[in-house]
C-alpha atoms as a PDB file:
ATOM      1  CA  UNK A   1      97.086  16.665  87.482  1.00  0.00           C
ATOM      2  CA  UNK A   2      97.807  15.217  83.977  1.00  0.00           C
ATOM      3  CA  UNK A   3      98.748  17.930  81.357  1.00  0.00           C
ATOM      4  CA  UNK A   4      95.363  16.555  79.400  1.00  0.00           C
ATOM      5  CA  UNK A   5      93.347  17.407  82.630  1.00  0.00           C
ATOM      6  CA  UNK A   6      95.090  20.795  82.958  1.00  0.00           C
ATOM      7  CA  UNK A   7      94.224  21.460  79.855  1.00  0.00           C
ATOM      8  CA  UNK A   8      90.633  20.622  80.088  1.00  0.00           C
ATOM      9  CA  UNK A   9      89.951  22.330  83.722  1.00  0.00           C
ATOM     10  CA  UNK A  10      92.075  25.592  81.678  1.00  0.00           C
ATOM     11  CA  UNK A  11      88.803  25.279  79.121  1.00  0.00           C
ATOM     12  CA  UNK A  12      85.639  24.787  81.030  1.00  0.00           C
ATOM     13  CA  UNK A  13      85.430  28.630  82.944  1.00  0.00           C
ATOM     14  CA  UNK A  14      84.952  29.973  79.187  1.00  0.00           C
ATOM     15  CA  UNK A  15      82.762  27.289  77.952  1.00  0.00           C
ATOM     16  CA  UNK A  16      80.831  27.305  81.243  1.00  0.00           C
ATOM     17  CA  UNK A  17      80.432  31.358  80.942  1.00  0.00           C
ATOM     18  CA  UNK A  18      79.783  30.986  76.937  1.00  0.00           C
ATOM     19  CA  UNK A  19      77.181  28.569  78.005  1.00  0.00           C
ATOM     20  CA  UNK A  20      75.598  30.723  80.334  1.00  0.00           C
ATOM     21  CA  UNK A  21      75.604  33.315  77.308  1.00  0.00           C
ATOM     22  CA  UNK A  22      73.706  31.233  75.038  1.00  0.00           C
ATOM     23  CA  UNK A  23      71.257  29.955  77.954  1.00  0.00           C
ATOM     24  CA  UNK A  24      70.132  33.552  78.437  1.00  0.00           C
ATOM     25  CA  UNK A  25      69.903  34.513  74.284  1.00  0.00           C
ATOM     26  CA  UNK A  26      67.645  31.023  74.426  1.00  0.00           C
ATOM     27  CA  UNK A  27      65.286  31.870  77.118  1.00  0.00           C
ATOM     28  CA  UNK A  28      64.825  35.675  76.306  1.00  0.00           C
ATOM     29  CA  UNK A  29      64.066  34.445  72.549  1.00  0.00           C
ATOM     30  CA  UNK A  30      61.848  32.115  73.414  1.00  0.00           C
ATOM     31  CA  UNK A  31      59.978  34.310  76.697  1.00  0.00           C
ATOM     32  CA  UNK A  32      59.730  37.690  74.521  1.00  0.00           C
ATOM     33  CA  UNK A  33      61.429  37.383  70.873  1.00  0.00           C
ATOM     34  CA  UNK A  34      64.513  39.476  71.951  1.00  0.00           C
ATOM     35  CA  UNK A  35      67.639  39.616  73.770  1.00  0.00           C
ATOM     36  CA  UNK A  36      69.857  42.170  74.546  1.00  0.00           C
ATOM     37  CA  UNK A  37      72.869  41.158  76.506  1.00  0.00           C
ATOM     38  CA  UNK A  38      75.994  43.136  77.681  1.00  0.00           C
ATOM     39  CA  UNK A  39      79.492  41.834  77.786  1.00  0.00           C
ATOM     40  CA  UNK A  40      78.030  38.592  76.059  1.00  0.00           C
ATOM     41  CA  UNK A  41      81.126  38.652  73.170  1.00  0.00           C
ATOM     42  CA  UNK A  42      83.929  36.562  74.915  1.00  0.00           C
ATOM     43  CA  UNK A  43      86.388  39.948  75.550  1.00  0.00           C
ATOM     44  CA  UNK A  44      89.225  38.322  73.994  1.00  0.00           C
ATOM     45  CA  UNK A  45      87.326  38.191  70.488  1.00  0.00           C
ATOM     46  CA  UNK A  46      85.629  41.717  71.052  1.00  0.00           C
ATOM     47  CA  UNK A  47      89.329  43.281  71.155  1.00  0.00           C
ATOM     48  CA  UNK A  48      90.601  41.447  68.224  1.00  0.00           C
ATOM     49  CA  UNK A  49      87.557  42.433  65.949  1.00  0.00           C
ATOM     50  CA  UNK A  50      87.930  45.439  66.344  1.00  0.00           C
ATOM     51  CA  UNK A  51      91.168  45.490  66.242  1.00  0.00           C
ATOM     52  CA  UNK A  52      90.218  44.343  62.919  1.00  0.00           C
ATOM     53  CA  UNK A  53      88.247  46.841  61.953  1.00  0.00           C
ATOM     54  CA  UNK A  54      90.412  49.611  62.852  1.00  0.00           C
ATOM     55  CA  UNK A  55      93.350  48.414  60.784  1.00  0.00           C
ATOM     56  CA  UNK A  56      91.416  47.653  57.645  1.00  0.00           C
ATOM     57  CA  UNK A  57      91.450  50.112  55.278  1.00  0.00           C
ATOM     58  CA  UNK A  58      88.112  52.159  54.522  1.00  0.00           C
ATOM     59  CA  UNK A  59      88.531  50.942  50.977  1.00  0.00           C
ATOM     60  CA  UNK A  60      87.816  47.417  51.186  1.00  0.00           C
ATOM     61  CA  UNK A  61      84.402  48.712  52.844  1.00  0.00           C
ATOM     62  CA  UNK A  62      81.431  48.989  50.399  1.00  0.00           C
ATOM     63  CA  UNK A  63      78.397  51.508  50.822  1.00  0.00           C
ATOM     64  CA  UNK A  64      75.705  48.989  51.900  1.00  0.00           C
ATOM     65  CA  UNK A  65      72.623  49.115  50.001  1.00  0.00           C
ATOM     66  CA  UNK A  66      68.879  47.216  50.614  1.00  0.00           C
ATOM     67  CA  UNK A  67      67.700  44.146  48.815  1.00  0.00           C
ATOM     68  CA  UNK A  68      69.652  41.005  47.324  1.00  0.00           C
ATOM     69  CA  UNK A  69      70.966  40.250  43.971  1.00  0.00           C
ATOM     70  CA  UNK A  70      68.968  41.638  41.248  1.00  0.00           C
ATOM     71  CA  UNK A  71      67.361  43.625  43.802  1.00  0.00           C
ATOM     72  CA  UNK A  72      69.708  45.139  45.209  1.00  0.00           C
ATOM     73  CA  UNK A  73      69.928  49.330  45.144  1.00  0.00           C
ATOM     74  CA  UNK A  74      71.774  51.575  47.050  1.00  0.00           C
ATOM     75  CA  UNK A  75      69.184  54.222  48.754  1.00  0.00           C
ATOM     76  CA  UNK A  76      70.664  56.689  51.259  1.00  0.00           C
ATOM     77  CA  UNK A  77      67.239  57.897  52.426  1.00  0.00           C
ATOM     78  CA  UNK A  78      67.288  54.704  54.001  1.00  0.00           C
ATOM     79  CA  UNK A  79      70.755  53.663  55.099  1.00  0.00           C
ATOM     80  CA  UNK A  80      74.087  55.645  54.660  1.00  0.00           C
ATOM     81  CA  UNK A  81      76.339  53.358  56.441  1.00  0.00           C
ATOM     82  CA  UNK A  82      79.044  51.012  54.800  1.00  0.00           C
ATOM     83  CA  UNK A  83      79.920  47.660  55.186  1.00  0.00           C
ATOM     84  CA  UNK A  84      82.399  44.723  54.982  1.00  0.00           C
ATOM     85  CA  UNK A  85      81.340  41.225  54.401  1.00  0.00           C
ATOM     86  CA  UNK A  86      82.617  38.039  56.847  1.00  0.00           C
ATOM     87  CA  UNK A  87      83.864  35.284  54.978  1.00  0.00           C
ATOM     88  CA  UNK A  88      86.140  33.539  57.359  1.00  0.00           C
ATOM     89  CA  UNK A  89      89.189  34.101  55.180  1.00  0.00           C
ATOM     90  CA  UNK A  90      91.102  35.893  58.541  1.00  0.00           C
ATOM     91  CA  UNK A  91      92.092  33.487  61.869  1.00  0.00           C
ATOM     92  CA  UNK A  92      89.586  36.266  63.634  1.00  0.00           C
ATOM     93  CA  UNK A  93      86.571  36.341  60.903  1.00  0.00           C
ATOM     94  CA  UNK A  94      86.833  32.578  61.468  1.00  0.00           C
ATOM     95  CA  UNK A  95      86.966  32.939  65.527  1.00  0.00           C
ATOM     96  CA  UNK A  96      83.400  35.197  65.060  1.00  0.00           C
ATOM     97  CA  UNK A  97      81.809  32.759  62.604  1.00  0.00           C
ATOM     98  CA  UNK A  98      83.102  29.222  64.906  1.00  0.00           C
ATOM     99  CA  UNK A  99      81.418  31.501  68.103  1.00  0.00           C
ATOM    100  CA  UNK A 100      77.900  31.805  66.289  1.00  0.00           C
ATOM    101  CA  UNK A 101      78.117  28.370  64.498  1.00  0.00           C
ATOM    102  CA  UNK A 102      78.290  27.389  68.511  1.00  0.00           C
ATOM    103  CA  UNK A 103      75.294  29.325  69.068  1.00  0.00           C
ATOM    104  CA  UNK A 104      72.930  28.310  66.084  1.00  0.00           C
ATOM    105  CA  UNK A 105      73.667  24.616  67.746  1.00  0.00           C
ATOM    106  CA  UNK A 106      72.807  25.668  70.940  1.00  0.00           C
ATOM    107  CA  UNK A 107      69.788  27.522  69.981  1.00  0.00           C
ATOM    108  CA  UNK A 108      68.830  24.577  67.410  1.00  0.00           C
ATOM    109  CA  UNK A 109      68.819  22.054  70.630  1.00  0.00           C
ATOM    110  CA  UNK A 110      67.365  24.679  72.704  1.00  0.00           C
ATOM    111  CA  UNK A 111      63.958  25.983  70.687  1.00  0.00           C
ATOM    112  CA  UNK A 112      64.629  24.125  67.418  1.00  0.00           C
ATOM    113  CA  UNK A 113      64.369  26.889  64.821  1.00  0.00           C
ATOM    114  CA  UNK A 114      65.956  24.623  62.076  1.00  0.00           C
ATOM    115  CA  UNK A 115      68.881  27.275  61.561  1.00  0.00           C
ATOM    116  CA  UNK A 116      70.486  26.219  58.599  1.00  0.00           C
ATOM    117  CA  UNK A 117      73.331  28.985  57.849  1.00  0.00           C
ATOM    118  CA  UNK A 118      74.627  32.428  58.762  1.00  0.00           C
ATOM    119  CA  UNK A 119      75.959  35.666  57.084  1.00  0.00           C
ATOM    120  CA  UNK A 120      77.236  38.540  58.668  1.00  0.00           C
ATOM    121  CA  UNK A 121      79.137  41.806  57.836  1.00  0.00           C
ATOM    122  CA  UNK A 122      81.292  44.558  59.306  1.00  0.00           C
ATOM    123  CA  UNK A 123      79.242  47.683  59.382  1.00  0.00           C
ATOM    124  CA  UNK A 124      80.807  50.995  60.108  1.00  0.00           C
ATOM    125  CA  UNK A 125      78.672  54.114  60.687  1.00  0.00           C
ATOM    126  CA  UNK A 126      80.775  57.383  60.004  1.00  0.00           C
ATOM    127  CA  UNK A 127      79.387  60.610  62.040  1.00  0.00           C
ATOM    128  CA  UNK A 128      75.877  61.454  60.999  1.00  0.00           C
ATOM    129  CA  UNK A 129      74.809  58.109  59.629  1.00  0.00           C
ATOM    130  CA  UNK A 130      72.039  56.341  59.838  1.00  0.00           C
ATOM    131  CA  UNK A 131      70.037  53.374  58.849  1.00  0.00           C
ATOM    132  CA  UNK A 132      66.326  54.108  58.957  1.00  0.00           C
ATOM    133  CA  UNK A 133      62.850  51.889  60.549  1.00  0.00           C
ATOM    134  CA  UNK A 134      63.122  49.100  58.855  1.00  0.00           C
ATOM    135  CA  UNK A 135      62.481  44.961  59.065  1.00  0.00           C
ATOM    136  CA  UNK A 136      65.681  42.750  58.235  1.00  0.00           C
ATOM    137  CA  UNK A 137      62.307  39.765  57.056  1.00  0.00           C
ATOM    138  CA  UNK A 138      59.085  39.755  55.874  1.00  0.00           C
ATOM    139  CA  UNK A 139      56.372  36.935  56.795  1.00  0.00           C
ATOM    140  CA  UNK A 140      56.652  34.596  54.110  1.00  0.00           C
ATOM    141  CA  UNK A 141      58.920  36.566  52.051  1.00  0.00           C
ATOM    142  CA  UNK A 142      62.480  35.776  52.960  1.00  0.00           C
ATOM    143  CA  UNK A 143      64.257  33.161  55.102  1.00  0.00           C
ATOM    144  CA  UNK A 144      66.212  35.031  57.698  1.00  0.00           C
ATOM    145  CA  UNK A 145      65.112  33.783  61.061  1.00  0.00           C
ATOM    146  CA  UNK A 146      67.509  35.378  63.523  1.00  0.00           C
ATOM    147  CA  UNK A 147      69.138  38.224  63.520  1.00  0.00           C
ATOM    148  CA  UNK A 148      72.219  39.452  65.690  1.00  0.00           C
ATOM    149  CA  UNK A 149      74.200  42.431  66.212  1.00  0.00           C
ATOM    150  CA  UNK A 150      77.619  42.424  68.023  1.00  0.00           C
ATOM    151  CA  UNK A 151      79.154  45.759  68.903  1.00  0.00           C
ATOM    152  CA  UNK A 152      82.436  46.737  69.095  1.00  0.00           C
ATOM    153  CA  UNK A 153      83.022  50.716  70.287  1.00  0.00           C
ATOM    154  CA  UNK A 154      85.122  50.676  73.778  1.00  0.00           C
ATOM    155  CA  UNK A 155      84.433  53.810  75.820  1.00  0.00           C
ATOM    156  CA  UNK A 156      81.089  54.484  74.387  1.00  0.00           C
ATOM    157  CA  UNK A 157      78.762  56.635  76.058  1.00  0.00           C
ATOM    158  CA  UNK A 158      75.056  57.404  76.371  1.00  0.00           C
ATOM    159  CA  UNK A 159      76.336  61.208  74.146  1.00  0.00           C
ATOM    160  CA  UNK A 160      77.550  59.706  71.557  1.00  0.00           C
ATOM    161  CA  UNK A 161      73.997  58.425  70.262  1.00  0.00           C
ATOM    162  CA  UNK A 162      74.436  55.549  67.245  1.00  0.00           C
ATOM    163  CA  UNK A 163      71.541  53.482  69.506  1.00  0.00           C
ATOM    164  CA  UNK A 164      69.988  50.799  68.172  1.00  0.00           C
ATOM    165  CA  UNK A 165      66.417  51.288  68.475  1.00  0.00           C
ATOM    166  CA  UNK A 166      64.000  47.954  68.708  1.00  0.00           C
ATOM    167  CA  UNK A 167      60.386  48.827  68.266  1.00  0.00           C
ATOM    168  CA  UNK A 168      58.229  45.564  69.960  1.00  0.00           C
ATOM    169  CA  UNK A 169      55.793  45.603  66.921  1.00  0.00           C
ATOM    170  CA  UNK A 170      54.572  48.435  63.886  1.00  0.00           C
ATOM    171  CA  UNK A 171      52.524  50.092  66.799  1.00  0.00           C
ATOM    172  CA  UNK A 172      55.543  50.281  68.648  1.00  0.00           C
ATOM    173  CA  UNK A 173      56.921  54.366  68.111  1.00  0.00           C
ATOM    174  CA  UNK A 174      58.995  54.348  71.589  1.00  0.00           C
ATOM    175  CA  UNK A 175      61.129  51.442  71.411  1.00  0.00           C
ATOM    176  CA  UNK A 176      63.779  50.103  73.208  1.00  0.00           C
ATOM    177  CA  UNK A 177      67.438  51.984  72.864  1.00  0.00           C
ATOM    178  CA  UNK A 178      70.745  49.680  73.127  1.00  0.00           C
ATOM    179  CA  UNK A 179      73.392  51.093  73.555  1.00  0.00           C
ATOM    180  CA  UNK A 180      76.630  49.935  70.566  1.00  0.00           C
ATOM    181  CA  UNK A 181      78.975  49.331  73.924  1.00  0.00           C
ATOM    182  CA  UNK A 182      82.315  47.073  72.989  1.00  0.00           C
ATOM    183  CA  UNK A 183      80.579  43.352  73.634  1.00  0.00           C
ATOM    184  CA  UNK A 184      77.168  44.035  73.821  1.00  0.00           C
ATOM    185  CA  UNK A 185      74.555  41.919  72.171  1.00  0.00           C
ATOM    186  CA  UNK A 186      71.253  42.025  70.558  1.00  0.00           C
ATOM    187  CA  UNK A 187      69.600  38.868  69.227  1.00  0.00           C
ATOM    188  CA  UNK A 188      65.871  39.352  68.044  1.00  0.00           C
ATOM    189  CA  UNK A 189      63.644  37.711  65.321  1.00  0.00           C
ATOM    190  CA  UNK A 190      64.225  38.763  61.924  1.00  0.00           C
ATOM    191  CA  UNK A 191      59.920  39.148  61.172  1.00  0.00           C
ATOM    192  CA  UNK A 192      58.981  40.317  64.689  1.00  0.00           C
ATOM    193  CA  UNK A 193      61.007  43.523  65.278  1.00  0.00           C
ATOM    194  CA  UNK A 194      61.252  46.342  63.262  1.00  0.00           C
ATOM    195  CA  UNK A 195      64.322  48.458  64.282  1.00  0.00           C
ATOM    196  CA  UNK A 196      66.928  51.642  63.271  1.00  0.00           C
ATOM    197  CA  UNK A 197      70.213  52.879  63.850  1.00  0.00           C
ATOM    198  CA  UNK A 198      70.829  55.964  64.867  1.00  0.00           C
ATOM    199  CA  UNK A 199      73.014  58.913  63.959  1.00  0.00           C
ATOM    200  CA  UNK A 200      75.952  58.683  66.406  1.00  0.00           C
ATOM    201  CA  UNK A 201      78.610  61.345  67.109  1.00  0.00           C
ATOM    202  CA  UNK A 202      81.602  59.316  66.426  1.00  0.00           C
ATOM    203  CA  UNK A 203      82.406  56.181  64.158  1.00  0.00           C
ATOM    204  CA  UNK A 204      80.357  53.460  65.423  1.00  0.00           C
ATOM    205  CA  UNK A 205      81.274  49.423  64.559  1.00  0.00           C
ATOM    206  CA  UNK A 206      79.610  46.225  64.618  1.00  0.00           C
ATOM    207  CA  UNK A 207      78.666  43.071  63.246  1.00  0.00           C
ATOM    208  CA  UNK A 208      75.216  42.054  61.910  1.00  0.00           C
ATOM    209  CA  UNK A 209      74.151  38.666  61.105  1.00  0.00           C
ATOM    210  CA  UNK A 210      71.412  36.373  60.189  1.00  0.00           C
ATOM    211  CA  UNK A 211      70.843  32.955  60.640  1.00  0.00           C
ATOM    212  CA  UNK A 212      68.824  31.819  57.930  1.00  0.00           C
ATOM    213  CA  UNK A 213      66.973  28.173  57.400  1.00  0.00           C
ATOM    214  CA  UNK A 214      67.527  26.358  54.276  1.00  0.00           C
ATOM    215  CA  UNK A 215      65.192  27.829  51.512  1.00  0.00           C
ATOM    216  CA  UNK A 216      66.922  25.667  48.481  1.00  0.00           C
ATOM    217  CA  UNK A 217      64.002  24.631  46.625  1.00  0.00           C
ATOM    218  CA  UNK A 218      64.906  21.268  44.109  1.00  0.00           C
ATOM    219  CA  UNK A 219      67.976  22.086  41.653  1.00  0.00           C
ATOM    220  CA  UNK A 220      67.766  26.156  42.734  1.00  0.00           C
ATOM    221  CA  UNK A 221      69.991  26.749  45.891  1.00  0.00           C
ATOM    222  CA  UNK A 222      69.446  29.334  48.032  1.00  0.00           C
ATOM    223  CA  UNK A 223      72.662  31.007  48.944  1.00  0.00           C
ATOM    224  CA  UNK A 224      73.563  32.737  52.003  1.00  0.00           C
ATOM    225  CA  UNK A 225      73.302  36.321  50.777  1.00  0.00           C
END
């Protein structure tokens, strides 16, 4: 075997499972709106975010607030969580944003939802906090079209609260609990699903991100966030 061919057969087990990964976030979007997929982060890049996370100081975290730009106010009867923005100046914010730039292609091909380009913070939820019912789009009102939510808390368990909840519609007061386990995955519409976080016992990380379509209108461009 050539060292080129090594190389290659080395390669295709993680592309082959990252495949499978995307094929199952494609079909679930496109059968019910949602997906919620454990052990879907490669492990590899699970560990090293939140490695990340743990050695970055709580100072370079910012209280997260609701709106954008102009709009933008901090409200903690809503949310009381904090958060850290991804801008792939660090070799593992750049690893996160090259695995979902693989995914917006694959979902483009897939159910061609004209994803044009992502954002995505750090969020860290101290004990206690909490983000409240709430919709990450409105109908005709913003241009996030995806949203997804990485965890990153090894050894979490079903005590330690900090679910996500996913209602299925406004109707919806049950919803459906996910667990923030280290490489778990939820991938749901941004104007189909509204959702919460809930308190959790111990600090609680993630990621959240939205893939957006391009809303630049003439000589006015729409930016990421």
């Amino acid at each position: 075997m050539t060292a080129l061919a090594h190389l290659h057969s080395l390669a295709q087990p993680d592309t082959a499972q990252r495949d499978d990964v995307f094929a199952n976030i494609a079909q679930d979007i496109y059968a019910q709106g949602y997906c919620i997929q454990p052990m879907a982060l490669p492990p590899d890049l699970a560990e090293d975010l939140w490695a990340y996370v743990q050695q970055t100081g709580r100072h370079k975290f910012d209280a997260a607030g609701i709106g954008r730009g102009q709009a933008f106010l901090k409200n903690e009867f809503v949310r009381t969580d904090e958060i850290l923005w991804i801008n792939g100046d660090t070799q593992v914010g750049q690893r996160w944003l090259n695995w979902t730039e693989a995914l917006k292609q694959y979902l483009n091909r897939r159910l061609l939802l004209g994803l044009f380009s992502f954002e995505s913070h750090f969020s860290h939820y101290a004990p206690g906090d909490y983000y409240k019912r709430h919709m990450d789009a409105f109908r005709c009102q913003a241009n996030r079209v995806l949203t997804v939510v990485a965890y990153l808390n090894p050894g979490w368990d079903s005590t330690d609260g900090g679910e996500l909840v996913l209602y299925r519609d406004e109707s919806d007061h049950q919803g459906i609990k996910v667990t923030p386990l280290m490489g778990t995955l939820a991938v749901f519409l941004s104007e189909e699903f509204p959702h919460e976080v809930l308190p959790a016992k111990r600090d609680r990380y993630a990621i959240a991100g939205w893939y957006r379509v391009n809303g630049s209108v003439a000589n006015r461009i729409d930016p990421p966030r």
